[in-house]
PDB file of N, CA and C in Angstrom:
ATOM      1  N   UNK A   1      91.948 103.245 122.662  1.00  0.00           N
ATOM      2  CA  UNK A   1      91.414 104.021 121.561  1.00  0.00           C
ATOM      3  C   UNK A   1      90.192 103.320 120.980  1.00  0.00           C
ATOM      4  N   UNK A   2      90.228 101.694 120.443  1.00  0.00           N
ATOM      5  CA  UNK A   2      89.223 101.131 120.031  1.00  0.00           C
ATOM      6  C   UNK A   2      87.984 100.967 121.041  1.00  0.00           C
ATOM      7  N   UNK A   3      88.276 100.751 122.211  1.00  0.00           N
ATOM      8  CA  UNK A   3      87.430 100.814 123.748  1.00  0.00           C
ATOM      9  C   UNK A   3      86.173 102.454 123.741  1.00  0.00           C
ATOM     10  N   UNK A   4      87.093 103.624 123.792  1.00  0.00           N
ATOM     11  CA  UNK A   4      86.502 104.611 123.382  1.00  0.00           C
ATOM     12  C   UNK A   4      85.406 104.917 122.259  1.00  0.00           C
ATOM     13  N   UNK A   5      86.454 104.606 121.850  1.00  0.00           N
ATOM     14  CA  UNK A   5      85.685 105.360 120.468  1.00  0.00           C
ATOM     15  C   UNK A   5      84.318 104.462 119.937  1.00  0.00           C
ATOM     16  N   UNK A   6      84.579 103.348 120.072  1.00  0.00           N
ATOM     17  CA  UNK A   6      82.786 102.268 119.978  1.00  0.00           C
ATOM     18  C   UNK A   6      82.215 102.440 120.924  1.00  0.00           C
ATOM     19  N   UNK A   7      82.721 102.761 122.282  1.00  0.00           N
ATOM     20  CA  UNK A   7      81.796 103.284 123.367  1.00  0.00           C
ATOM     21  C   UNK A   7      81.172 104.240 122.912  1.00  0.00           C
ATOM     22  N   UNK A   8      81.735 105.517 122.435  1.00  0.00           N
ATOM     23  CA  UNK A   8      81.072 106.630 122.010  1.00  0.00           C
ATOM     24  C   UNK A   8      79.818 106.911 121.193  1.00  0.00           C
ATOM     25  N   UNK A   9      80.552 105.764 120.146  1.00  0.00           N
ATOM     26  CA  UNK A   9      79.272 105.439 118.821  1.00  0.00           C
ATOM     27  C   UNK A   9      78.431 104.536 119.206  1.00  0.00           C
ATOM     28  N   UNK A  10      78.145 103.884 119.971  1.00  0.00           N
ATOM     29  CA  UNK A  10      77.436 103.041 120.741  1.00  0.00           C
ATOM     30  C   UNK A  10      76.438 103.654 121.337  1.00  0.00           C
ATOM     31  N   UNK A  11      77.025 105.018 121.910  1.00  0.00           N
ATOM     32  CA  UNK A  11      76.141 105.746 122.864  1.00  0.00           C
ATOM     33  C   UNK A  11      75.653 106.910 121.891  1.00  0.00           C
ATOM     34  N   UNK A  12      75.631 107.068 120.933  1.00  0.00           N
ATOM     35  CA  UNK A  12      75.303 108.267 119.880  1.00  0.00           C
ATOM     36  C   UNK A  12      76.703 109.453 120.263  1.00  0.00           C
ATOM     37  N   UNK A  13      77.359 109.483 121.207  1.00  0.00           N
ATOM     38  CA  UNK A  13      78.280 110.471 121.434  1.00  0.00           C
ATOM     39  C   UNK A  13      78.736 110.700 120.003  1.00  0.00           C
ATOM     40  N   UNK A  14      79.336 109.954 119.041  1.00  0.00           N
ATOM     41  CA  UNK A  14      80.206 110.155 118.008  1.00  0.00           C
ATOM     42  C   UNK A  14      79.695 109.207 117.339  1.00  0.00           C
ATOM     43  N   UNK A  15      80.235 109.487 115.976  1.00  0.00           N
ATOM     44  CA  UNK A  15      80.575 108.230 115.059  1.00  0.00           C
ATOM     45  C   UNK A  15      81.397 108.018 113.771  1.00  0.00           C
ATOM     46  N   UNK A  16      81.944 106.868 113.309  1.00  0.00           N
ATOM     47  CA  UNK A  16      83.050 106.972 112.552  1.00  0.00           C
ATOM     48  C   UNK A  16      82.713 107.971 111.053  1.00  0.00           C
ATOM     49  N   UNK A  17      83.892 108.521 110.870  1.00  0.00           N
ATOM     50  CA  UNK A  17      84.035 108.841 109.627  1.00  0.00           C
ATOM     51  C   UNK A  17      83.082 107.797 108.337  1.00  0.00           C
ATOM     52  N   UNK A  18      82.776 108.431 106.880  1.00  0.00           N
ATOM     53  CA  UNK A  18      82.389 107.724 106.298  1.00  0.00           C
ATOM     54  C   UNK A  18      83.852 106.868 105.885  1.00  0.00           C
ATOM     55  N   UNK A  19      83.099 105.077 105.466  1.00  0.00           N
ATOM     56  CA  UNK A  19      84.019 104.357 105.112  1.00  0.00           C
ATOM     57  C   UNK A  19      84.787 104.005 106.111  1.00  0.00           C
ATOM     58  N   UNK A  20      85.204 104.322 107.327  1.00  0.00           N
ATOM     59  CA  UNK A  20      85.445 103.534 108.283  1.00  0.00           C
ATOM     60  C   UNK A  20      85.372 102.568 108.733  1.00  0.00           C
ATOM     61  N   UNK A  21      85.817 101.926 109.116  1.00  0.00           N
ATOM     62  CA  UNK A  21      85.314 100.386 109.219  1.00  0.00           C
ATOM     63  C   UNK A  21      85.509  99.810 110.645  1.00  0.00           C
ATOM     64  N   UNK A  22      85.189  98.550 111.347  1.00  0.00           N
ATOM     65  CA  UNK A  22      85.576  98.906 112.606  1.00  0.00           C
ATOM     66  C   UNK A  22      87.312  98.205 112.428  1.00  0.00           C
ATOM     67  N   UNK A  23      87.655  97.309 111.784  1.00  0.00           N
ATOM     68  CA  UNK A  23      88.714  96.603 111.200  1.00  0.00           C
ATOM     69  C   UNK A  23      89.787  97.553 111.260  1.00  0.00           C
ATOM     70  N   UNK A  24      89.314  99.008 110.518  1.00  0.00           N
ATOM     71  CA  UNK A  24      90.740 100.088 110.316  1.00  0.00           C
ATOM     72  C   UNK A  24      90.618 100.802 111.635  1.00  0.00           C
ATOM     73  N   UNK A  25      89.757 100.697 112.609  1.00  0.00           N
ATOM     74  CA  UNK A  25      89.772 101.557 113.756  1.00  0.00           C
ATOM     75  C   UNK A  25      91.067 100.670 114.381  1.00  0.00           C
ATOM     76  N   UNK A  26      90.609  99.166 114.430  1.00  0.00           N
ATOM     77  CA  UNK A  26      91.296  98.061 115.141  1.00  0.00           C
ATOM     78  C   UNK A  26      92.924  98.882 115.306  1.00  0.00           C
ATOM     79  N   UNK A  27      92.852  98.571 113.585  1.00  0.00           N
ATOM     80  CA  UNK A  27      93.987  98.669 112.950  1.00  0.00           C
ATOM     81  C   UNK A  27      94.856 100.183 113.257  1.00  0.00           C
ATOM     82  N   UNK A  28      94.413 100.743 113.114  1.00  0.00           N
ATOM     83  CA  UNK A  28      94.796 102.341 113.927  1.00  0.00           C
ATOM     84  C   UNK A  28      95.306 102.341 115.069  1.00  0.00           C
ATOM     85  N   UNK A  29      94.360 101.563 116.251  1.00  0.00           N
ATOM     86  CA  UNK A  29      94.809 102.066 117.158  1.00  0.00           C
ATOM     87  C   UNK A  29      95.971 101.164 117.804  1.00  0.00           C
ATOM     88  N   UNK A  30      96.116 100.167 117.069  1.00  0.00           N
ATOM     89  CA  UNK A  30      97.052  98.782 117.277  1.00  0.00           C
ATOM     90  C   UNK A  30      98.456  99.544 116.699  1.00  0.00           C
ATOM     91  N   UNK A  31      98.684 100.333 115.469  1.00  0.00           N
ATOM     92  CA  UNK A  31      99.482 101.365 115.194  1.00  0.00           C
ATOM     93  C   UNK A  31      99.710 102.575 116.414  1.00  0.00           C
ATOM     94  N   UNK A  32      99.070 103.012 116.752  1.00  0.00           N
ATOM     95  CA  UNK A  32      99.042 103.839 117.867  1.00  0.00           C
ATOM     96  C   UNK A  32      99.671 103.164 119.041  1.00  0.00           C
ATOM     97  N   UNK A  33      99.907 102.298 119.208  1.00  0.00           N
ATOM     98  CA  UNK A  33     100.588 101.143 120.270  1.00  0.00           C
ATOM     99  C   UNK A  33     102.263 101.065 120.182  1.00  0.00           C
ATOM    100  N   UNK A  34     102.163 101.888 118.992  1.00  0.00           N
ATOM    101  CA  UNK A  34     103.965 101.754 118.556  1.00  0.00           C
ATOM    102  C   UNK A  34     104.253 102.590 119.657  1.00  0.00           C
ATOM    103  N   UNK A  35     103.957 104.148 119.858  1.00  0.00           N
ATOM    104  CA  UNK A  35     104.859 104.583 121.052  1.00  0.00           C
ATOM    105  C   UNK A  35     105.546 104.578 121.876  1.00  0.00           C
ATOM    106  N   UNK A  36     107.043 103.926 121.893  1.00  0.00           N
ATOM    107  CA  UNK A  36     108.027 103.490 122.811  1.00  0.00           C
ATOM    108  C   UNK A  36     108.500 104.133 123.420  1.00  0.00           C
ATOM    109  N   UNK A  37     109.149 105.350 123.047  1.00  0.00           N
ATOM    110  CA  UNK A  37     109.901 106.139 123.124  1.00  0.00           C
ATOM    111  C   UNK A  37     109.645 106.472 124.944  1.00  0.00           C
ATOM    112  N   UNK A  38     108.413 106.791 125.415  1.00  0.00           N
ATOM    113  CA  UNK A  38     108.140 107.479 126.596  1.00  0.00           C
ATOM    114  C   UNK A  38     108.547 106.170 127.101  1.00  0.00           C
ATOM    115  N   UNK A  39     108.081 105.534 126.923  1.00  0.00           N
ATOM    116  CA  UNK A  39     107.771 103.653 128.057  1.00  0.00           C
ATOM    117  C   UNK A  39     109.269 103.374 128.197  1.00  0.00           C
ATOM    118  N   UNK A  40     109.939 103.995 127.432  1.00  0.00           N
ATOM    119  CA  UNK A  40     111.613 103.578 127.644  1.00  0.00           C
ATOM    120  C   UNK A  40     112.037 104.535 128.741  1.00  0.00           C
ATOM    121  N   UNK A  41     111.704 105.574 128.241  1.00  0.00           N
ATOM    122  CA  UNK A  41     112.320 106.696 129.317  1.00  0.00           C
ATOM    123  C   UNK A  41     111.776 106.713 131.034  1.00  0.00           C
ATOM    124  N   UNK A  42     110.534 106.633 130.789  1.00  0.00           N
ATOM    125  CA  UNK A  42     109.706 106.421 132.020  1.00  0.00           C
ATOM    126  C   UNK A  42     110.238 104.783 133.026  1.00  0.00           C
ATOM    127  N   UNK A  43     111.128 103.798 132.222  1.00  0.00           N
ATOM    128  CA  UNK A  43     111.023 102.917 132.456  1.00  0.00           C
ATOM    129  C   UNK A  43     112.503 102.919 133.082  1.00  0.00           C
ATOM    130  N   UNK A  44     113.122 103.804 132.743  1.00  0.00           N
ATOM    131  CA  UNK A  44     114.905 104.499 133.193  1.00  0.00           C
ATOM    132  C   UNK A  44     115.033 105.029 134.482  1.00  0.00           C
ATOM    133  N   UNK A  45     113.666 105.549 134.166  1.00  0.00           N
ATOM    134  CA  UNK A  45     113.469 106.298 135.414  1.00  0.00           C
ATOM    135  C   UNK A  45     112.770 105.749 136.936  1.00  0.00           C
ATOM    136  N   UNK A  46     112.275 104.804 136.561  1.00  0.00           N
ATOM    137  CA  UNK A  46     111.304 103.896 137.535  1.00  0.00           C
ATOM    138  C   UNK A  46     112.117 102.418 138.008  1.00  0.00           C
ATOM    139  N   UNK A  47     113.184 101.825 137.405  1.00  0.00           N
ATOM    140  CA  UNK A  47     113.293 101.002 137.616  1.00  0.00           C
ATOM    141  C   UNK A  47     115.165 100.963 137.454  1.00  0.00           C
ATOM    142  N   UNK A  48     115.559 100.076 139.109  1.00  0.00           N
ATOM    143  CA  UNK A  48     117.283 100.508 138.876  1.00  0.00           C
ATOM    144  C   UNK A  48     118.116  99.387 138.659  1.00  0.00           C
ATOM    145  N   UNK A  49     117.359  98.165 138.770  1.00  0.00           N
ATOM    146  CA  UNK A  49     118.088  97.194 138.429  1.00  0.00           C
ATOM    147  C   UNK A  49     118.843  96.641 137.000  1.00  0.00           C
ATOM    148  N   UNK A  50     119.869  96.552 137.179  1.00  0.00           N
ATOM    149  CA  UNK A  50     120.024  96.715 135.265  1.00  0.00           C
ATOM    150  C   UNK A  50     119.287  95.341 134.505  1.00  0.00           C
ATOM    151  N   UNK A  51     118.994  93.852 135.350  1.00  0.00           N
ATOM    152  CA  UNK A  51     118.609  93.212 134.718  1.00  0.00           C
ATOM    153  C   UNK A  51     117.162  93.380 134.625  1.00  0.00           C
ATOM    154  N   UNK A  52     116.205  93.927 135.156  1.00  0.00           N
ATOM    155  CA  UNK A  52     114.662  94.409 135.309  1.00  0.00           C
ATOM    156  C   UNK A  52     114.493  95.360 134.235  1.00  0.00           C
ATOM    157  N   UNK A  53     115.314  96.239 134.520  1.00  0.00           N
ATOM    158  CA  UNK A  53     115.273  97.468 132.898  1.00  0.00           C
ATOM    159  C   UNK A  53     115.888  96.661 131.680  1.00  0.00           C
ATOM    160  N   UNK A  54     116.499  95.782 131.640  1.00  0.00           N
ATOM    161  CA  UNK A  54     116.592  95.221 130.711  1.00  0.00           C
ATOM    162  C   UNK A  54     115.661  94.491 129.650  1.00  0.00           C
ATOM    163  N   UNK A  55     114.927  94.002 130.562  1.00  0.00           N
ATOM    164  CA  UNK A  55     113.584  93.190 130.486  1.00  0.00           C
ATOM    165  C   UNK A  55     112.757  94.183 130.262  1.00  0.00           C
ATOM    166  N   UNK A  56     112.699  94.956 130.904  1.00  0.00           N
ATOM    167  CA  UNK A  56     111.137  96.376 130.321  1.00  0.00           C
ATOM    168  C   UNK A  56     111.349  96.672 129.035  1.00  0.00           C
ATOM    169  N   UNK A  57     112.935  97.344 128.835  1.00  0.00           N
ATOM    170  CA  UNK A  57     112.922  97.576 127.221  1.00  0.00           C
ATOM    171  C   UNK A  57     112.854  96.648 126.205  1.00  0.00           C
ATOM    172  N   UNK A  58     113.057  95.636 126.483  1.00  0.00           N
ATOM    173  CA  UNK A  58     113.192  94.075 125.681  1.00  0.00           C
ATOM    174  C   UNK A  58     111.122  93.921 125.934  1.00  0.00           C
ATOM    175  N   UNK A  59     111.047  94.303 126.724  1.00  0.00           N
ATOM    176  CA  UNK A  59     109.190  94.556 126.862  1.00  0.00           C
ATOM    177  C   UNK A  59     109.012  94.813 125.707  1.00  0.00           C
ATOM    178  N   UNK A  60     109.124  96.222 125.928  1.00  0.00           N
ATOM    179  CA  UNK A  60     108.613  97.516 125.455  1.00  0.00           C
ATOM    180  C   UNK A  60     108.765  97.127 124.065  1.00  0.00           C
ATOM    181  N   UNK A  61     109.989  97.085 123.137  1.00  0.00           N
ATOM    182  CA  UNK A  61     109.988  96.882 121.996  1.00  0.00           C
ATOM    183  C   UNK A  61     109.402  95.943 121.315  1.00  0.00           C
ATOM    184  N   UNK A  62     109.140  94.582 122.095  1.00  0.00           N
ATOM    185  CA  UNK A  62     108.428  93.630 121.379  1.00  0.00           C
ATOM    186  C   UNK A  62     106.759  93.830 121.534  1.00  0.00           C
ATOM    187  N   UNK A  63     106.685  94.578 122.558  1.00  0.00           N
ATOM    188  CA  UNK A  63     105.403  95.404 122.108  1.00  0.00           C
ATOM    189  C   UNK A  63     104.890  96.220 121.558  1.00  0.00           C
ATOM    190  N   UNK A  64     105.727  96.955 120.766  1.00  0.00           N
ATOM    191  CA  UNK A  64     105.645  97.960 119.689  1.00  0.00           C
ATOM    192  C   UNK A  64     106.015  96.851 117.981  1.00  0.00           C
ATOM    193  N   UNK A  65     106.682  96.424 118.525  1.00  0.00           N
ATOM    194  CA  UNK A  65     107.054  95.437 116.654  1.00  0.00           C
ATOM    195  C   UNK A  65     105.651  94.430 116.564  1.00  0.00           C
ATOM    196  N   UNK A  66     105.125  94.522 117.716  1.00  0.00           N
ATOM    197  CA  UNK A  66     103.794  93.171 117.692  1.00  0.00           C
ATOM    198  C   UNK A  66     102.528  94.237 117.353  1.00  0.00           C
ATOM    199  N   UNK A  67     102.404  95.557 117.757  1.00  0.00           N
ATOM    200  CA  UNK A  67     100.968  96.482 117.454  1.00  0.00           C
ATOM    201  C   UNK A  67     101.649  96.716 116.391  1.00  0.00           C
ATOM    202  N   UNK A  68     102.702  97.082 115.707  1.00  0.00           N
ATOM    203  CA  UNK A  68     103.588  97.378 114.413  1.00  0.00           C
ATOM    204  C   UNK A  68     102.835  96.406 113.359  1.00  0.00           C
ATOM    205  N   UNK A  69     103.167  95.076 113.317  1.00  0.00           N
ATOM    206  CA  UNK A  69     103.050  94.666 112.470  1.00  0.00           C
ATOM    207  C   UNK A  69     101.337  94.138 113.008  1.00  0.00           C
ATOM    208  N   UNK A  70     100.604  93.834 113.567  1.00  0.00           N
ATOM    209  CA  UNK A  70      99.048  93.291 113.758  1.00  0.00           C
ATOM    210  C   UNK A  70      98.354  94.825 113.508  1.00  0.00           C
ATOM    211  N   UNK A  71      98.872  96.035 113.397  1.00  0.00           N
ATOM    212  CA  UNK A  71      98.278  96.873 112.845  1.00  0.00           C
ATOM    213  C   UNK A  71      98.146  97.161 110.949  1.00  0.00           C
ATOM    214  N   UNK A  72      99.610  96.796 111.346  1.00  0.00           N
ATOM    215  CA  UNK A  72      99.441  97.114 109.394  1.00  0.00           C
ATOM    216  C   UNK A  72      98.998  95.928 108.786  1.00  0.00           C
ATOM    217  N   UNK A  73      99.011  94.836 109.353  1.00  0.00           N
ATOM    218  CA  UNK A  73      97.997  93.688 108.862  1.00  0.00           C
ATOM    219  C   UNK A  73      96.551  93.872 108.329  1.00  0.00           C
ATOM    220  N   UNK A  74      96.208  94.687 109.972  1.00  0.00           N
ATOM    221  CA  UNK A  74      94.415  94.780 110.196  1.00  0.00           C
ATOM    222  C   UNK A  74      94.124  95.868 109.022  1.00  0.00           C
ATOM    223  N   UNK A  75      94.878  97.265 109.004  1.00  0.00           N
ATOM    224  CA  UNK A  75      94.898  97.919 107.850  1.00  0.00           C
ATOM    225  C   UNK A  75      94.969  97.205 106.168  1.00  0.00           C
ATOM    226  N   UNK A  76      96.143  97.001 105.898  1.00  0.00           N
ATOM    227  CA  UNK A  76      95.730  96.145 104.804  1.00  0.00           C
ATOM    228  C   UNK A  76      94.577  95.421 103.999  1.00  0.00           C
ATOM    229  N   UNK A  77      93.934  94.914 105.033  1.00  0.00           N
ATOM    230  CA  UNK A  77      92.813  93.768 104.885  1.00  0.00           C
ATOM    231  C   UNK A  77      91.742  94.844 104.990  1.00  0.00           C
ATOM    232  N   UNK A  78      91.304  96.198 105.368  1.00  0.00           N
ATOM    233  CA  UNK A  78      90.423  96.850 105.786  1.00  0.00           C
ATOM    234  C   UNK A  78      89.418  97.322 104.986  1.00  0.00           C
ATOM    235  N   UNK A  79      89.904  97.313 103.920  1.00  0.00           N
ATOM    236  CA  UNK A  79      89.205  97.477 102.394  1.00  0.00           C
ATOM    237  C   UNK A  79      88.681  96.241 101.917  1.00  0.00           C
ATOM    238  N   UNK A  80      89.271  95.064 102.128  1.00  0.00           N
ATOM    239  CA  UNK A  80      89.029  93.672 101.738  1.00  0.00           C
ATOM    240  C   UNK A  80      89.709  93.859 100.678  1.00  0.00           C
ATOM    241  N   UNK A  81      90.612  94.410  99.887  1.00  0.00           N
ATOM    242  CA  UNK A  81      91.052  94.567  98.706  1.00  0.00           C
ATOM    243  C   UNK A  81      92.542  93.752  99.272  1.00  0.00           C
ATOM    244  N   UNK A  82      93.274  94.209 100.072  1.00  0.00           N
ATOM    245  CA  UNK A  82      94.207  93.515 100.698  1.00  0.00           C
ATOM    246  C   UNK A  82      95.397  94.646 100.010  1.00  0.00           C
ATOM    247  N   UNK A  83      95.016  95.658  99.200  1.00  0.00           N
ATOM    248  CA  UNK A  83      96.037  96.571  98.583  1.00  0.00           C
ATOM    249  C   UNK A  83      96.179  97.411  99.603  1.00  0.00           C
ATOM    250  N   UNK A  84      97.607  98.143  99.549  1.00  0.00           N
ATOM    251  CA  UNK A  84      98.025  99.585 100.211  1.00  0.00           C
ATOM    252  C   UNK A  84      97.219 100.375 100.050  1.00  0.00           C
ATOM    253  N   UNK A  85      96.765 101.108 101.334  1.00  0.00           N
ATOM    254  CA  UNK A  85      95.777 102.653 101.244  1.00  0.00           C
ATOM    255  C   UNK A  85      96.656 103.540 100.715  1.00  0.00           C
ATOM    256  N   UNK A  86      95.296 104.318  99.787  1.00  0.00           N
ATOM    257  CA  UNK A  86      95.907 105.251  98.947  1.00  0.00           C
ATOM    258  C   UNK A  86      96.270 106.477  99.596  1.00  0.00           C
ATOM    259  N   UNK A  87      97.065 107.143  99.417  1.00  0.00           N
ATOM    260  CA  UNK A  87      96.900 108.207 100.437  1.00  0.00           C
ATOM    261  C   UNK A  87      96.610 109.441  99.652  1.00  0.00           C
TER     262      UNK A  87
END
């Protein structure tokens, strides 16, 4: 997502919203990283060993609690205020 989307604005294709920052893009798309749900299922389905699938989902989740929390970090800080976005 962060790859894209500065490619884009880079190239005049697009560009961020006002107040955007590149910090909350970071931060977005590091949130966007939570998606487990498929990587589990897809991972049920691809792999039969029980100790290998064990290890994917033991993956999978610590890769969602790690974009989980290094996203809402990068958010936080994105304002420099270090307060919760208002919604």
């Amino acid at each position: 997502i962060t790859l894209v989307t500065l490619g884009a604005v880079r190239l005049g294709i697009g560009r961020l919203p006002a107040g955007t920052t590149t910090r909350s893009l970071v931060g977005v798309s590091l949130v966007a990283g939570i998606g487990f749900t498929v990587s589990i299922f897809v991972s049920e389905l691809a792999i039969e060993s029980p100790v290998a699938l064990g290890t994917a989902k033991l993956s999978v989740l610590i890769a969602s609690l790690l974009a989980a929390v290094l996203g809402v970090l990068l958010l936080r800080r994105s304002d420099g205020s270090g307060a919760p976005p208002q919604l």
